[in-house]
Structure formats: structure tokens, C-alpha cells
N, C-alpha and C. Protein backbone atom coordinates (compact mmCIF):
# COMPACT_ATOMS: atom_id res chain seq x y z
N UNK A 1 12.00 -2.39 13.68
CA UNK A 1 11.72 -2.55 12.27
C UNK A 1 10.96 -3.86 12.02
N UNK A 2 11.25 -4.69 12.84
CA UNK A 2 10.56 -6.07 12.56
C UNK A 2 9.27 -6.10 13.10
N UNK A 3 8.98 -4.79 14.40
CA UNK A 3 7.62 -4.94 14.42
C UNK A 3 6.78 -4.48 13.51
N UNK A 4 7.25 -3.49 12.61
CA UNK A 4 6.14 -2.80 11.80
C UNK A 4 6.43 -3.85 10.89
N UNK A 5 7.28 -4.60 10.34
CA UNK A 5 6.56 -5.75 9.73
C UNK A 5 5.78 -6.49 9.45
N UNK A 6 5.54 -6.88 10.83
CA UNK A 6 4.71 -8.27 11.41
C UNK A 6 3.31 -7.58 11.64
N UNK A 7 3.42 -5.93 11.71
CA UNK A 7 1.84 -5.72 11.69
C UNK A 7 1.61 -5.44 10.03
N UNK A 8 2.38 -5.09 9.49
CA UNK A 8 1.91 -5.14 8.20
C UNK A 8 1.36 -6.24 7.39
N UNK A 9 1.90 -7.17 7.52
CA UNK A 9 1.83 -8.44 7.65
C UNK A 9 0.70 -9.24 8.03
N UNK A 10 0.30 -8.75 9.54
CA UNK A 10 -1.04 -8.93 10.32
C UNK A 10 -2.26 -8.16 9.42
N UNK A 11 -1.55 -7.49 9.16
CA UNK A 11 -2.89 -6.28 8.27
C UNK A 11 -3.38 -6.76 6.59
N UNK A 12 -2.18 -7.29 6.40
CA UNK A 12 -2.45 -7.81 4.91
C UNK A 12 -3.28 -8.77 5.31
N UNK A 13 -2.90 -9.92 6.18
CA UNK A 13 -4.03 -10.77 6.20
C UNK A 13 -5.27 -10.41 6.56
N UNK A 14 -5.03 -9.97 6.88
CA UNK A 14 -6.65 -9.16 7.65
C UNK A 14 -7.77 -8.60 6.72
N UNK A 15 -6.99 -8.27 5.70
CA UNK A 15 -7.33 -7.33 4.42
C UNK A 15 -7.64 -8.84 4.03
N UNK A 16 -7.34 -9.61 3.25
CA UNK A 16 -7.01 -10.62 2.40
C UNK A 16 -8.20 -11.30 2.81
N UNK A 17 -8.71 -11.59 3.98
CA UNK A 17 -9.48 -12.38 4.28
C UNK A 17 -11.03 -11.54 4.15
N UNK A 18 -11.04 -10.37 4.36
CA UNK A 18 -12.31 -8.99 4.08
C UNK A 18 -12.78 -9.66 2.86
N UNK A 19 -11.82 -9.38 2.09
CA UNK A 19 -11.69 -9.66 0.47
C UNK A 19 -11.84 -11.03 -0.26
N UNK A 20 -12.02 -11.62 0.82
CA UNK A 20 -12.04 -13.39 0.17
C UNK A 20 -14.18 -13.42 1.06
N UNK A 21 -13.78 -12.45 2.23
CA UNK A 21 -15.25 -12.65 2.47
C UNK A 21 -16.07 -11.81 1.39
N UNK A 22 -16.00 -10.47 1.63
CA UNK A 22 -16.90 -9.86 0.66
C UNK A 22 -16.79 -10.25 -0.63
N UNK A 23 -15.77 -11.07 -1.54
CA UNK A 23 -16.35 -11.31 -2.96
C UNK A 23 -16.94 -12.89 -2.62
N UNK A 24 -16.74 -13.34 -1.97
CA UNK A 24 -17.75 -14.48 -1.94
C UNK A 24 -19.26 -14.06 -1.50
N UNK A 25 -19.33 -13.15 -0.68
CA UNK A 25 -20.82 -12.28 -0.51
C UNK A 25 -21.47 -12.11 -1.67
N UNK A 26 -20.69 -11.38 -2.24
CA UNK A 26 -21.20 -10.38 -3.67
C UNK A 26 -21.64 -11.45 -4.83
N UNK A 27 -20.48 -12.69 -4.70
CA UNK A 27 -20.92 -13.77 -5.29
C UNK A 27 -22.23 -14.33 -5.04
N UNK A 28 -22.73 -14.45 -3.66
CA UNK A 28 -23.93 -15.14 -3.36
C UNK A 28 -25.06 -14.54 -3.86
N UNK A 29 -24.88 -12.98 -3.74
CA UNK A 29 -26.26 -11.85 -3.96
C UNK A 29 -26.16 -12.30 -5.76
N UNK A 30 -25.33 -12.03 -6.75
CA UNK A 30 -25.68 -12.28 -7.89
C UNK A 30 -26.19 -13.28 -8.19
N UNK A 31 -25.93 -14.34 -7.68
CA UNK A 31 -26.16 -15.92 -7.86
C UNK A 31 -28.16 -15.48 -7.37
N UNK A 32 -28.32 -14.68 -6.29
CA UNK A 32 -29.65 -14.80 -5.83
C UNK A 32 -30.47 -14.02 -6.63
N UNK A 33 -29.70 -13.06 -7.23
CA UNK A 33 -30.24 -11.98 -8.38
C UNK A 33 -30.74 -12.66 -9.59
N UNK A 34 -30.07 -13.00 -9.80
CA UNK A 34 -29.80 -14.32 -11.57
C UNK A 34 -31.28 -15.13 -11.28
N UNK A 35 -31.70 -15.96 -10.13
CA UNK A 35 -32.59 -17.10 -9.42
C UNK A 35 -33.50 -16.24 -9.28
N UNK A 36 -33.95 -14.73 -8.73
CA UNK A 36 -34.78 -14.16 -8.34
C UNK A 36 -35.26 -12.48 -8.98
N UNK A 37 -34.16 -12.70 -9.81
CA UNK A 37 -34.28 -11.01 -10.99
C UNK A 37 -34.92 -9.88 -10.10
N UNK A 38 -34.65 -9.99 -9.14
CA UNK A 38 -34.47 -8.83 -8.11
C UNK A 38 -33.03 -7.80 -8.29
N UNK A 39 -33.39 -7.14 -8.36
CA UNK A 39 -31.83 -5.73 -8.74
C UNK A 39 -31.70 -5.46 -7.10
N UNK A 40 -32.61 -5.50 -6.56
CA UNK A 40 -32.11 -5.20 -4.58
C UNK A 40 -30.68 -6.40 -4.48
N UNK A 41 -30.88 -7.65 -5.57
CA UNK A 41 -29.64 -8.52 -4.55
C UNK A 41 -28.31 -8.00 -5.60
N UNK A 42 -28.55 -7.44 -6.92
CA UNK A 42 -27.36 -7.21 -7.70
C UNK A 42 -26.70 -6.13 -7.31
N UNK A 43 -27.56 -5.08 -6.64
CA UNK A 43 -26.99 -3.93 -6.14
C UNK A 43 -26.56 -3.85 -5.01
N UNK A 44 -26.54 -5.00 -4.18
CA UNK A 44 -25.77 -5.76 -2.81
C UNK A 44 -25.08 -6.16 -3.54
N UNK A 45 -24.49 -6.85 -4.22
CA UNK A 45 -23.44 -7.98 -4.83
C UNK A 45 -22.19 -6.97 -5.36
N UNK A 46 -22.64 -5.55 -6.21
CA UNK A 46 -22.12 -4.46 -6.65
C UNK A 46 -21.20 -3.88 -5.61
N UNK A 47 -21.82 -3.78 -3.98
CA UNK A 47 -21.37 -2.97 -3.13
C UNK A 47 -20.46 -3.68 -2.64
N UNK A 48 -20.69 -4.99 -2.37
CA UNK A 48 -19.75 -6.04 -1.94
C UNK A 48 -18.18 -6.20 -2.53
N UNK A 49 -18.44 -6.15 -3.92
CA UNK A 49 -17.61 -5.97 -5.00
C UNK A 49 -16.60 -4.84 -4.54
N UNK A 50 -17.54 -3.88 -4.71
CA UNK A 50 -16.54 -2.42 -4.96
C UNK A 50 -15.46 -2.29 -3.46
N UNK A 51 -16.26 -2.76 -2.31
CA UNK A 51 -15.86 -2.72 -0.68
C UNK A 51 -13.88 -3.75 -0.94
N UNK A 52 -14.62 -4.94 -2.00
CA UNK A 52 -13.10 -6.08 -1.60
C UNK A 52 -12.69 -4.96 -2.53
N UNK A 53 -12.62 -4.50 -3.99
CA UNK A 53 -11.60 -3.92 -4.65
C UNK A 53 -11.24 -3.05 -4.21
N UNK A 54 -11.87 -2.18 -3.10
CA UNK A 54 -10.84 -0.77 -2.50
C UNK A 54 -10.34 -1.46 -1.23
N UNK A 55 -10.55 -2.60 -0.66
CA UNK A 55 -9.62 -3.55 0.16
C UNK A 55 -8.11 -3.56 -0.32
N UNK A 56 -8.60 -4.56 -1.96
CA UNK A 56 -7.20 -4.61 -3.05
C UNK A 56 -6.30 -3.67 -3.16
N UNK A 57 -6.82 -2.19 -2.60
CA UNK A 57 -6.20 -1.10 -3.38
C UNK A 57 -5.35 -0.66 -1.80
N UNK A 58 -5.65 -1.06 -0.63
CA UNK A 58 -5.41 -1.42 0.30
C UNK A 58 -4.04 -2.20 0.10
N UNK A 59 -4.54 -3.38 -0.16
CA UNK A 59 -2.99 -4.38 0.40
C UNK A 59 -2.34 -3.75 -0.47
N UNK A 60 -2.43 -3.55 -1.38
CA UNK A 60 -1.47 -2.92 -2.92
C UNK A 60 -0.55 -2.10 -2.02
N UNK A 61 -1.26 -0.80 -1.06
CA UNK A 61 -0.17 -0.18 -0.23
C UNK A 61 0.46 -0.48 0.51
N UNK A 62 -0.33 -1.75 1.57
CA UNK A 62 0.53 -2.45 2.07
C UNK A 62 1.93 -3.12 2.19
N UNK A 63 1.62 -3.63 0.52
CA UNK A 63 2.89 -4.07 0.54
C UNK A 63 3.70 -3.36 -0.13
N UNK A 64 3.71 -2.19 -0.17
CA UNK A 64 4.50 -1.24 -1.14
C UNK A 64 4.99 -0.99 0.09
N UNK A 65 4.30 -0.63 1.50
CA UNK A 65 5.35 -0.14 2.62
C UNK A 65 6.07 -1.52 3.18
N UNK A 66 5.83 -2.33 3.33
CA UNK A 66 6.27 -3.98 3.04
C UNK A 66 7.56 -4.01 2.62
N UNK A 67 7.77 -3.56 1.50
CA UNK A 67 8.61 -4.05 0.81
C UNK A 67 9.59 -2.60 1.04
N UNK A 68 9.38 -1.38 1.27
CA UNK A 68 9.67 -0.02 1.74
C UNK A 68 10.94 -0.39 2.96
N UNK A 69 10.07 -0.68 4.29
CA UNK A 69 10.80 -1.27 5.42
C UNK A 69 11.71 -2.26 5.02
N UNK A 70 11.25 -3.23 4.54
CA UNK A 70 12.31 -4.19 3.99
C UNK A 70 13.95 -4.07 3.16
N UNK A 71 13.60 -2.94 2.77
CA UNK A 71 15.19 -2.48 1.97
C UNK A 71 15.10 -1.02 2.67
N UNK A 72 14.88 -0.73 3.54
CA UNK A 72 15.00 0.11 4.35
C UNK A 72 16.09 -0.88 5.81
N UNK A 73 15.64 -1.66 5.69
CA UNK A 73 16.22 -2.38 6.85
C UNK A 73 17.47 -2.87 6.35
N UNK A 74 17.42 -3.26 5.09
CA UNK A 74 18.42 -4.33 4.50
C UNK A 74 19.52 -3.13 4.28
N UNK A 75 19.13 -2.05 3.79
CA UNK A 75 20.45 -0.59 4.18
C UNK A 75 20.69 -0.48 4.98
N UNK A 76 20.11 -0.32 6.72
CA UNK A 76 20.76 0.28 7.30
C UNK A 76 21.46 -1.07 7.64
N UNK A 77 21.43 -2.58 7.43
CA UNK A 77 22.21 -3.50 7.77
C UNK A 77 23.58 -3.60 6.63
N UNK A 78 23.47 -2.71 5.71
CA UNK A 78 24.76 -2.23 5.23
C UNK A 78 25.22 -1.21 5.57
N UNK A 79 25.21 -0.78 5.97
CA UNK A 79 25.55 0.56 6.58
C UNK A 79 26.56 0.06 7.98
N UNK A 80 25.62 -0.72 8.85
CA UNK A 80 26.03 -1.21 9.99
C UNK A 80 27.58 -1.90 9.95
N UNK A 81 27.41 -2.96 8.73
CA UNK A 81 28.48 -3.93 8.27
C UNK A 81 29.59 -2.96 7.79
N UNK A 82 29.50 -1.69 6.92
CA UNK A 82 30.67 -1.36 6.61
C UNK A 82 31.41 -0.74 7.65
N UNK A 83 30.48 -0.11 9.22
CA UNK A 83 30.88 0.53 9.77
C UNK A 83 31.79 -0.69 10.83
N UNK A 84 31.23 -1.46 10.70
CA UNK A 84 32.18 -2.64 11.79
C UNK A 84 33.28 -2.91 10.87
């Protein structure tokens, strides 16, 4: 139980950091869009965008199974206790 934790865990960060890269991407292309009124860099900046928010929609499950295992575990450690 504690390993599927620790990869969930591993995975959130993993996610977290996608998502800290691609909206800082998406940030740069608008910033170059705004300077250069080119729609080629806003419609990079758009895709960038949409990529971290279905990331978001990602950890969101993550930690819903996160937190799943977690009182999944914390029962059967009652379970255990009443039986001793």
C-alpha cells in the first residue's frame, strides 16, 4: 500500500512540474505574441495552456486515488487493531 503511494506521489510531482513548465511556455509565446502580433505564437501559448490544464485534471485524479489508498489503508489498520 505504501508503494502505490509513493508512486502516486512520484506522479503528482511529475505532473506538477509539466504544468509549472508548460504554463510558463504558454506564458513566453503570449508575451512574444503581444511584442510581435503574430497569432502563430498565441496559438502556441493556447496549446500550452490547454496541455498544463488537462495535466490539472490529471493530478485532480491523482489525488483523489491519494487520498482513496490512504483511508483505504487507515481501515484495514482498523480492522487489524480490533482483530488483535
Amino acid at each position: 500500500m505504501n508503494d502505490e503511494i509513493d508512486e502516486l506521489q512520484k506522479k503528482k510531482r511529475c505532473l506538477q512540474t509539466d504544468i509549472d513548465l508548460l504554463t510558463t511556455s504558454g506564458d513566453e509565446y503570449a508575451e512574444k505574441a503581444e511584442q510581435t502580433h503574430q497569432v502563430s505564437w498565441i496559438t502556441k501559448s493556447i496549446s500550452f495552456r490547454r496541455s498544463a490544464k488537462k495535466k490539472s485534471a490529471e493530478v485532480t485524479a491523482v489525488n483523489s486515488c491519494s487520498r482513496s489508498c490512504r483511508s483505504s489503508r487507515a481501515t484495514n489498520e482498523v480492522v487489524l487493531d480490533s482483530l488483535l
